[in-house]
C-alpha atoms as a PDB file:
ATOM      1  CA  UNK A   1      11.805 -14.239 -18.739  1.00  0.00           C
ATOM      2  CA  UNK A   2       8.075 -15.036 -19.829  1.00  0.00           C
ATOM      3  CA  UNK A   3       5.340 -13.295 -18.351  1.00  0.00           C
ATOM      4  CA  UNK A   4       2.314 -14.693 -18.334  1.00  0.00           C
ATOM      5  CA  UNK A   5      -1.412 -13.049 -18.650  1.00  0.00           C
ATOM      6  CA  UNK A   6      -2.581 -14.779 -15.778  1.00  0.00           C
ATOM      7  CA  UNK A   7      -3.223 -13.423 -11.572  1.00  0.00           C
ATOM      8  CA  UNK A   8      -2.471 -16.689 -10.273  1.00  0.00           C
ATOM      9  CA  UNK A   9      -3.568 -16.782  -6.355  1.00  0.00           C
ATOM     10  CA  UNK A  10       0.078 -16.835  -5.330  1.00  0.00           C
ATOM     11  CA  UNK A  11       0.333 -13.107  -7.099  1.00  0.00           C
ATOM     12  CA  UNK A  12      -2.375 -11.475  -5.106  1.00  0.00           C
ATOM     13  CA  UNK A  13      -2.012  -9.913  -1.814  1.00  0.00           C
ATOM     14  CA  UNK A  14      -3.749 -11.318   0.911  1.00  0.00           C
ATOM     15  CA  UNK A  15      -1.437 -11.640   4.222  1.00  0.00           C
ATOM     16  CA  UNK A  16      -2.846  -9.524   6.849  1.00  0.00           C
ATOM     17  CA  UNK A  17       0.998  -8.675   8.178  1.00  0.00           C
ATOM     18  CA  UNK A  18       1.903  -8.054   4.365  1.00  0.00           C
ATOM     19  CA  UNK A  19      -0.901  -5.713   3.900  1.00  0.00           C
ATOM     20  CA  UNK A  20      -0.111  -3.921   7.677  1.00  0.00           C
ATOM     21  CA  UNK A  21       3.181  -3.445   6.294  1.00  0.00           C
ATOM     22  CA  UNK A  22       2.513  -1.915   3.223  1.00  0.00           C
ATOM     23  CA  UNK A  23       0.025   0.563   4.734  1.00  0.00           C
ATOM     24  CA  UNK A  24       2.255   1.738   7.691  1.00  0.00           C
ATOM     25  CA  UNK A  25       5.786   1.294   6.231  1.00  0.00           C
ATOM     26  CA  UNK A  26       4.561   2.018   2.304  1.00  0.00           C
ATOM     27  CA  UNK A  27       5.334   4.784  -0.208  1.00  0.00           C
ATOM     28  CA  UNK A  28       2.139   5.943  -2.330  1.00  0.00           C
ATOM     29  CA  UNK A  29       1.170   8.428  -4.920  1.00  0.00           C
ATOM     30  CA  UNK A  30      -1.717   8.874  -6.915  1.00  0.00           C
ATOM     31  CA  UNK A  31      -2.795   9.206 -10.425  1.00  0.00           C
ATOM     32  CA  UNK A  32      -6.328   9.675 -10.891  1.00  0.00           C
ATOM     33  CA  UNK A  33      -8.261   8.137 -10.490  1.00  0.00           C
ATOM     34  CA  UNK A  34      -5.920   5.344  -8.466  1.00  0.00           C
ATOM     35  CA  UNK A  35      -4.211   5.723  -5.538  1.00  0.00           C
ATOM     36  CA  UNK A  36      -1.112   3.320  -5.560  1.00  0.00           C
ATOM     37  CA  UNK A  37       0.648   2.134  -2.135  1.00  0.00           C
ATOM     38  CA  UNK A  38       4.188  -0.382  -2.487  1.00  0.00           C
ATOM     39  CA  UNK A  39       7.195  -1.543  -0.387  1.00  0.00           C
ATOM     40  CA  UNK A  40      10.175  -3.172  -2.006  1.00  0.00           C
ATOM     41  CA  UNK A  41      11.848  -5.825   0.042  1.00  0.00           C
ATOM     42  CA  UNK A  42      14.397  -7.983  -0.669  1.00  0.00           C
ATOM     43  CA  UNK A  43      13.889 -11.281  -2.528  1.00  0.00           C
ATOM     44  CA  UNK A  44      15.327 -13.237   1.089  1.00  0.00           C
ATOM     45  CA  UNK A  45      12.201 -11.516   2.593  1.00  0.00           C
ATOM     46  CA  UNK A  46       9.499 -13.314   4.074  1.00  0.00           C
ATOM     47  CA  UNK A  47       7.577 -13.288   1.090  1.00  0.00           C
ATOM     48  CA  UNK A  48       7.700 -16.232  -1.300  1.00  0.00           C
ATOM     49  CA  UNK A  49      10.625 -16.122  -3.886  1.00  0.00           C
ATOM     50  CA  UNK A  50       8.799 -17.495  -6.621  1.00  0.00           C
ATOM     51  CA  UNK A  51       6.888 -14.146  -6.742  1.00  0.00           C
ATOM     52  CA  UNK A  52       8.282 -11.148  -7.225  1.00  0.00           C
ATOM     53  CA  UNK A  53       4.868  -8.718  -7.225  1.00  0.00           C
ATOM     54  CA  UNK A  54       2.312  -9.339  -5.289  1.00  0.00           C
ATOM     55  CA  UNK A  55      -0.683  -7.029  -5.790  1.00  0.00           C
ATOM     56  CA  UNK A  56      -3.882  -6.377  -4.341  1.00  0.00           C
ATOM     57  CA  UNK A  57      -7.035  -4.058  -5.580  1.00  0.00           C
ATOM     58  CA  UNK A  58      -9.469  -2.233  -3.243  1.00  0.00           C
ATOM     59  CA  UNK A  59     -12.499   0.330  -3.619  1.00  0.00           C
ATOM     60  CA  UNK A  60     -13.830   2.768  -0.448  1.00  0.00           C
ATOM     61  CA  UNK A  61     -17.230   1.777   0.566  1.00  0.00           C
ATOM     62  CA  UNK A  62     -17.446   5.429   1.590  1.00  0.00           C
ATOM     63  CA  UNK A  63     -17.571   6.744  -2.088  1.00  0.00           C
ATOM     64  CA  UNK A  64     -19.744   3.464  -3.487  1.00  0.00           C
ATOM     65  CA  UNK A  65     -22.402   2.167  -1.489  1.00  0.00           C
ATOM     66  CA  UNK A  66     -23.521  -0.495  -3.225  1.00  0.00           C
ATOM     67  CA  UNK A  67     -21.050  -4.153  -3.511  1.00  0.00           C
ATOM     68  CA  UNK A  68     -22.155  -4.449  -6.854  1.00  0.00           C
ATOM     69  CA  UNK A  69     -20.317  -1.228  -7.979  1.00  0.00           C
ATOM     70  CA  UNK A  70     -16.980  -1.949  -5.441  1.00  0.00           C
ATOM     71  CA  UNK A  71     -17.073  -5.808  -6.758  1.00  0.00           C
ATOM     72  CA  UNK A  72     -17.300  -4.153 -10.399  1.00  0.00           C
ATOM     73  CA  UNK A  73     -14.570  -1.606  -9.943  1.00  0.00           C
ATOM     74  CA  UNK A  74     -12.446  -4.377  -8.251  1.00  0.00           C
ATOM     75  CA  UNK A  75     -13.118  -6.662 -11.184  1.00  0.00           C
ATOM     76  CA  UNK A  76     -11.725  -3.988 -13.733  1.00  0.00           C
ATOM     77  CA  UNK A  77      -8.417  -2.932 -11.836  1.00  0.00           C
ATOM     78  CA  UNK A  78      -7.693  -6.635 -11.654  1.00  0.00           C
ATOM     79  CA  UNK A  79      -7.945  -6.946 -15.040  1.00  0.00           C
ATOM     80  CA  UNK A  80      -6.024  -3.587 -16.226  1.00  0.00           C
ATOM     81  CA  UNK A  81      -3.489  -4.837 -14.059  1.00  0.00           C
ATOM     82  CA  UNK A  82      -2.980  -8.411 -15.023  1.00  0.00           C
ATOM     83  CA  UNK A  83      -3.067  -7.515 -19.040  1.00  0.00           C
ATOM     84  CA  UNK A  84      -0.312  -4.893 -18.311  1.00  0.00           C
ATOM     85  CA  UNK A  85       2.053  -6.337 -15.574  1.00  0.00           C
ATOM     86  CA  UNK A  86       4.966  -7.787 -17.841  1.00  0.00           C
ATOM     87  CA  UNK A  87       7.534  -4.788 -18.217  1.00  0.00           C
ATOM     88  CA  UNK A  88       6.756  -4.695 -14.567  1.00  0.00           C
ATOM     89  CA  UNK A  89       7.430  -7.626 -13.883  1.00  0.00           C
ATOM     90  CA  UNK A  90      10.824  -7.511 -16.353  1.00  0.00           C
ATOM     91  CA  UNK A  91      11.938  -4.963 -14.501  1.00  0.00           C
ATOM     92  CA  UNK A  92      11.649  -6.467 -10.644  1.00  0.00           C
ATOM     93  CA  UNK A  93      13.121  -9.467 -11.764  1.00  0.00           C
ATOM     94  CA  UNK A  94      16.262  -7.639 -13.000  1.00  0.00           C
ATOM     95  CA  UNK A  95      16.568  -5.011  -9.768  1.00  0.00           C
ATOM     96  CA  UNK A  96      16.326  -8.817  -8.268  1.00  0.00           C
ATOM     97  CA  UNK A  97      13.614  -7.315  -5.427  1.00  0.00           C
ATOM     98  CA  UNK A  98      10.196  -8.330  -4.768  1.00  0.00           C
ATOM     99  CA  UNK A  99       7.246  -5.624  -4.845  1.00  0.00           C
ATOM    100  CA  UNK A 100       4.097  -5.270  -2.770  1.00  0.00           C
ATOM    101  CA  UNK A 101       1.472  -3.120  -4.404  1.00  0.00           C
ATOM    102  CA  UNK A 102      -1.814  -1.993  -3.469  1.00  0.00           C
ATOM    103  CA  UNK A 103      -4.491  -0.169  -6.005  1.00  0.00           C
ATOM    104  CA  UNK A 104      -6.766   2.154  -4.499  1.00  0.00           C
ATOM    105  CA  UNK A 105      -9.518   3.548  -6.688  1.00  0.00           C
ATOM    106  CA  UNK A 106     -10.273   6.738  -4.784  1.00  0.00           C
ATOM    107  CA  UNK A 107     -12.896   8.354  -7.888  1.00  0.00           C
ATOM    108  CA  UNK A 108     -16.088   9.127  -6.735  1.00  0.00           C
ATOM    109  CA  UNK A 109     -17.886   7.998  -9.666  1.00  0.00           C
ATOM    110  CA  UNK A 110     -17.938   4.378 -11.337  1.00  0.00           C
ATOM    111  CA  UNK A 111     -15.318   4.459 -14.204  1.00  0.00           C
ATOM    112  CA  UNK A 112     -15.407   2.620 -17.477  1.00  0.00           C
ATOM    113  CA  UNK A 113     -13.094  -0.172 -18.354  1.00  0.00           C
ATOM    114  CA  UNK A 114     -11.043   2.329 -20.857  1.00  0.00           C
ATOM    115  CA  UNK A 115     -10.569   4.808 -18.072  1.00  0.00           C
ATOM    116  CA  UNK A 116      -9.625   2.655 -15.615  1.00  0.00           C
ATOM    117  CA  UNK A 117      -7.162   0.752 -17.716  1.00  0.00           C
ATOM    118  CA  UNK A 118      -5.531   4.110 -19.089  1.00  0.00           C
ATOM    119  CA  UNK A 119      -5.264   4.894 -15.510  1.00  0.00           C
ATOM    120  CA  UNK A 120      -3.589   1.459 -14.707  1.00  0.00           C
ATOM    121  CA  UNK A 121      -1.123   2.380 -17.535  1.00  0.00           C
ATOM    122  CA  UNK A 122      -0.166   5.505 -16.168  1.00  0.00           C
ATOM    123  CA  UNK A 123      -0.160   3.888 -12.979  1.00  0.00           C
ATOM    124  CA  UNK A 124       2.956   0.854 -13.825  1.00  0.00           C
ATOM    125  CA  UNK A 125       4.627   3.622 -16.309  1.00  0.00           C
ATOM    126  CA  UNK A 126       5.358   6.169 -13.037  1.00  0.00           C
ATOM    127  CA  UNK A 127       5.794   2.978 -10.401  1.00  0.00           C
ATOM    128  CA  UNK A 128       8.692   1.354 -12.779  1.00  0.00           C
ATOM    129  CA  UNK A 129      10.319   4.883 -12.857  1.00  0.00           C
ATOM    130  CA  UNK A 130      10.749   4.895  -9.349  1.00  0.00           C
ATOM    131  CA  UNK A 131      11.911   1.707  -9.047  1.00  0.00           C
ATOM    132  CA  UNK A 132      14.289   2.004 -11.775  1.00  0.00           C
ATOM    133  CA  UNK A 133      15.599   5.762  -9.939  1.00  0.00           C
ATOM    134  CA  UNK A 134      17.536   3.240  -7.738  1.00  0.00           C
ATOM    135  CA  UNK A 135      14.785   3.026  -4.640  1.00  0.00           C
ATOM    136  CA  UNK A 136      16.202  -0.653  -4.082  1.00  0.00           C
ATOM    137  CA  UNK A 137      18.363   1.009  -1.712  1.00  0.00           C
ATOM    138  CA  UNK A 138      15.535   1.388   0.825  1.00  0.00           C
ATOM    139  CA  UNK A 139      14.481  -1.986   0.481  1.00  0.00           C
ATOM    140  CA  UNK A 140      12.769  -2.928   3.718  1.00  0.00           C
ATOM    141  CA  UNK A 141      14.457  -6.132   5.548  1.00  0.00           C
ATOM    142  CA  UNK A 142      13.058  -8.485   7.517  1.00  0.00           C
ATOM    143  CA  UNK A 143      14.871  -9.412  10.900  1.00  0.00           C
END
């Protein structure tokens, strides 16, 4: 399966139910300076099955005042993620489940584009080891 570079608008997570879901019904950990939320669901779910990760990026407004630092913080976990979603990707498609992942940057001062995309890496390297430790058991269904 090719992966491409792109974050198409179909990849990003915008429902407002998807997003209530992931925050109540979720799983997180942390690696600093990102906070990571996700649900696994089944690829019947009511998510599209064309997609299999759909991921959205968020900054506290508590810890950065100004929109120009959140927009530029966004801007960089966007791009750490999109250059280093493929083995994620690889590895959803053969568990044949669809992921829902949030990144919360929760550092109190504005990181650099290195940090935050070491961070990232860290990030997808601990999220593909628990979804390979066999989590698609407590996929979340839709009924």
């Amino acid at each position: 399966m090719k992966v491409k570079n792109g974050y198409p608008s179909e990849e990003k997570l915008k429902s407002r139910k998807a997003m209530e879901l992931l925050f109540s019904a979720g799983k997180s950990f942390s690696v600093f300076p990102i906070k990571i939320f996700y649900t696994l669901t089944t690829t019947d779910a009511e998510m599209p099955s064309k997609v299999l990760v759909n991921a959205g990026v968020g900054v506290s407004a508590r810890n950065f005042k100004k929109a120009v630092d959140r927009n530029r913080i966004k801007r960089l976990l966007r791009e750490a993620y999109r250059t280093q979603k493929q083995a994620l990707h690889i590895i959803v498609a053969e568990k044949n489940i669809q992921v829902a992942v949030f990144f919360l940057f929760i550092g109190k001062e504005l990181a650099t584009q290195i940090e935050i995309t070491h961070a990232m890496a860290k990030v997808l390297v601990k999220l593909m080891g628990k979804l390979g430790d066999g989590e698609q058991q407590s996929t979340i269904t839709k009924s």
